[in-house]
C-alpha atoms as a PDB file:
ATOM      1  CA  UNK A   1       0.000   0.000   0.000  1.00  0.00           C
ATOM      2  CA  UNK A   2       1.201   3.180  -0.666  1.00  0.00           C
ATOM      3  CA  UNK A   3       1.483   5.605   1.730  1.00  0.00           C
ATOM      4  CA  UNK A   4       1.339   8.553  -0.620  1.00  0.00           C
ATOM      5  CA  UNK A   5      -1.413  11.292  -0.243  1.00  0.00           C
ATOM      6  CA  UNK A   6      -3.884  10.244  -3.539  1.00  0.00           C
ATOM      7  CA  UNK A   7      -5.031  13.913  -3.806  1.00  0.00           C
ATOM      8  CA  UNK A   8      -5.718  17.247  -2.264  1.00  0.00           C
ATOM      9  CA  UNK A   9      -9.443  16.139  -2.382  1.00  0.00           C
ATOM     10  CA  UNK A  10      -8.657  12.875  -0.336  1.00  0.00           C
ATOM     11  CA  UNK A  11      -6.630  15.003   2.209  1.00  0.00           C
ATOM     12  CA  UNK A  12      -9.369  16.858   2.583  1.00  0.00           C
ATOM     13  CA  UNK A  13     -12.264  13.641   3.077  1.00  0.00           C
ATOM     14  CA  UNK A  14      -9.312  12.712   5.503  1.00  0.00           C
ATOM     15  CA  UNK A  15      -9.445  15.864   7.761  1.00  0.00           C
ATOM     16  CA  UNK A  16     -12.990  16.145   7.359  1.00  0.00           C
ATOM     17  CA  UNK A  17     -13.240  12.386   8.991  1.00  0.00           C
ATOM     18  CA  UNK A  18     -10.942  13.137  11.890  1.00  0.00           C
ATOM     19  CA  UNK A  19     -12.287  16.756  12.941  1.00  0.00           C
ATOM     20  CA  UNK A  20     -15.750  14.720  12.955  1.00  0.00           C
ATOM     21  CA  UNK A  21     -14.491  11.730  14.912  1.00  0.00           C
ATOM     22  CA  UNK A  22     -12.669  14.663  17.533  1.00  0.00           C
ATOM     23  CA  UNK A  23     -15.800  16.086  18.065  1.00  0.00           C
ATOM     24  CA  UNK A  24     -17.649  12.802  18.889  1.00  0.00           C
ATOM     25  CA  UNK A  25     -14.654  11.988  21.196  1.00  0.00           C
ATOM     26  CA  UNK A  26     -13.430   9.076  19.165  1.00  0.00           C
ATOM     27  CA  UNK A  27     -10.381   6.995  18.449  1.00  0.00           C
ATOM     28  CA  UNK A  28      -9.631   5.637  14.992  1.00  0.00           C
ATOM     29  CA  UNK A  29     -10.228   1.924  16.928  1.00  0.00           C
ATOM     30  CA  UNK A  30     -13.326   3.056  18.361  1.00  0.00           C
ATOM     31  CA  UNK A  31     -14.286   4.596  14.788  1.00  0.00           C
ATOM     32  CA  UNK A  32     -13.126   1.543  13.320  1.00  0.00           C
ATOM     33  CA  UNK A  33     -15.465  -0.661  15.050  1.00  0.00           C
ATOM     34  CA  UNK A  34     -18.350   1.143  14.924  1.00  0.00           C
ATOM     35  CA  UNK A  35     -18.220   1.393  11.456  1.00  0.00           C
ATOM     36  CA  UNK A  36     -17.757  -2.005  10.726  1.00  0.00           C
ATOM     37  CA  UNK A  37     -13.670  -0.980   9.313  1.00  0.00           C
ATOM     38  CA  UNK A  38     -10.140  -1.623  10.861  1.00  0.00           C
ATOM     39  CA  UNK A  39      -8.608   1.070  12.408  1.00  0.00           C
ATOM     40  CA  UNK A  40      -5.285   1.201   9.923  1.00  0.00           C
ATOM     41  CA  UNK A  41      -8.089   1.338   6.990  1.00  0.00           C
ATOM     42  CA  UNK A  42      -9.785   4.615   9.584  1.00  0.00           C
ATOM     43  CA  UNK A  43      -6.286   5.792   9.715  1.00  0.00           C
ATOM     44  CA  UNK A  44      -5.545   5.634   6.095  1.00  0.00           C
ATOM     45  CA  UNK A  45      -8.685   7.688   4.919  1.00  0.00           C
ATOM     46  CA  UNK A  46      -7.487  10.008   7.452  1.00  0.00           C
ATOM     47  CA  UNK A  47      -4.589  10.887   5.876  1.00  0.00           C
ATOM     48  CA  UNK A  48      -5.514  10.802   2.670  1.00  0.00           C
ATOM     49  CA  UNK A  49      -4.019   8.139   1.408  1.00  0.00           C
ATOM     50  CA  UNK A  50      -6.769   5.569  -0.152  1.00  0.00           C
ATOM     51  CA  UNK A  51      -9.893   6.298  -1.757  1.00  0.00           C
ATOM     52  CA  UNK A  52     -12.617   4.889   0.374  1.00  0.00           C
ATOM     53  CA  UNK A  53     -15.870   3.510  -1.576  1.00  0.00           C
ATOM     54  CA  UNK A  54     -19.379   5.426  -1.526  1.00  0.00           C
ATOM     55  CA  UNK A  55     -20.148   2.167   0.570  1.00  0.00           C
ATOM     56  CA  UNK A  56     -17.356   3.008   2.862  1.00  0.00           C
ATOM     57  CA  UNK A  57     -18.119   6.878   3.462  1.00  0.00           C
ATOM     58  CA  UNK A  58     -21.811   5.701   4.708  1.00  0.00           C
ATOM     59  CA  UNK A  59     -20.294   3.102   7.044  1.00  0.00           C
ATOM     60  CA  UNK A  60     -18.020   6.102   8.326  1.00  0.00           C
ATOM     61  CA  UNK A  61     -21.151   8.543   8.927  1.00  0.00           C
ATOM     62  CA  UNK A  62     -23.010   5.966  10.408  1.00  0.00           C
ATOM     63  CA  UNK A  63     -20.145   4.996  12.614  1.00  0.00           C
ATOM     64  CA  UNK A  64     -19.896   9.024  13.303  1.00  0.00           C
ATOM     65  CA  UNK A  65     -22.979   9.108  14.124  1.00  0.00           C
ATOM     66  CA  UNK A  66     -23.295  11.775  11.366  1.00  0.00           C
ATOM     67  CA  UNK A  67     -25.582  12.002   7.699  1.00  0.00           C
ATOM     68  CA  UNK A  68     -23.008  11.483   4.996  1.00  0.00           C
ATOM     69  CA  UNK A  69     -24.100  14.586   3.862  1.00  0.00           C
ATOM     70  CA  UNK A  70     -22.373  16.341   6.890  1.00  0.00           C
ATOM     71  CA  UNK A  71     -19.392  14.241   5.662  1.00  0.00           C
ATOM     72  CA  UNK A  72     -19.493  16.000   2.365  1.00  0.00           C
ATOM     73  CA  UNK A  73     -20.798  19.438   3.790  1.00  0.00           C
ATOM     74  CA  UNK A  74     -16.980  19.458   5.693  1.00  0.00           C
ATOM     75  CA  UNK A  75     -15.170  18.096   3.079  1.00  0.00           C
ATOM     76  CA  UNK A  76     -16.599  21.017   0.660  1.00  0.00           C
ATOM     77  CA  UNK A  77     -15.962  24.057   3.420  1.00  0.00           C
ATOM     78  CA  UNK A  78     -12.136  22.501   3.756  1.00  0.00           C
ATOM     79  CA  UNK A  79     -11.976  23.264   0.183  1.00  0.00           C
ATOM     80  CA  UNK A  80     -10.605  26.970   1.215  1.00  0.00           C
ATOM     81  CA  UNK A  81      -8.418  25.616   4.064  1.00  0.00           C
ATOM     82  CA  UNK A  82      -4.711  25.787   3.579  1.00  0.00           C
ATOM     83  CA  UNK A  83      -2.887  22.098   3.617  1.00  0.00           C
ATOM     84  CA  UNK A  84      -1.262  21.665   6.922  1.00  0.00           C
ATOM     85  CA  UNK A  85       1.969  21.707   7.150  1.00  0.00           C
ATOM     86  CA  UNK A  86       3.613  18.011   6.814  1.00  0.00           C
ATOM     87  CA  UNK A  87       6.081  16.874   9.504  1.00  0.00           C
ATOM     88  CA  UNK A  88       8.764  14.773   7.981  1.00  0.00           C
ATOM     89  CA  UNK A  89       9.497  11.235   9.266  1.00  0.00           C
ATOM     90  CA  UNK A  90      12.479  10.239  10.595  1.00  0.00           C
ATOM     91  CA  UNK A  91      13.867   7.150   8.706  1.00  0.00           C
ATOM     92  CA  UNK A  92      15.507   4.270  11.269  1.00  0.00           C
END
């Protein structure tokens, strides 16, 4: 898997999903098993690195406890948001 950032609009779905998991409270596990999803895949949307299924955004809203349409509503108002600023790894 790559661990690559897909697209600016997939960074975006990503920080859309984690500012709406922070205000429920949640961890990616805890995300993870209420929508029915491992935490790594939770973790991977987050960062924008996959591109999760229409079938995989509802389980995400449901397991939010949010309409997908909230989902999208965030992802479209981050559309004006500058990127954060990337820490770089240290290789071992």
């Amino acid at each position: 898997m790559s661990t690559e950032i897909q697209s600016g609009e997939h960074e975006r779905l990503g920080r859309a999903v984690r500012e709406l998991r922070a205000r429920r409270g949640l961890s990616q596990e805890v995300l993870g098993f209420r929508s029915g999803l491992h935490r790594n895949y939770v973790g991977a949307i987050e960062r924008g690195e996959i591109n999760p299924t229409f079938r995989v955004l509802i389980k995400l809203a449901h397991g939010l406890g949010f309409e997908l349409s909230e989902l999208v509503l965030l992802w479209e108002e981050r559309s004006t948001d500058p990127p954060p600023r990337r820490r770089r790894r240290r290789r071992r």
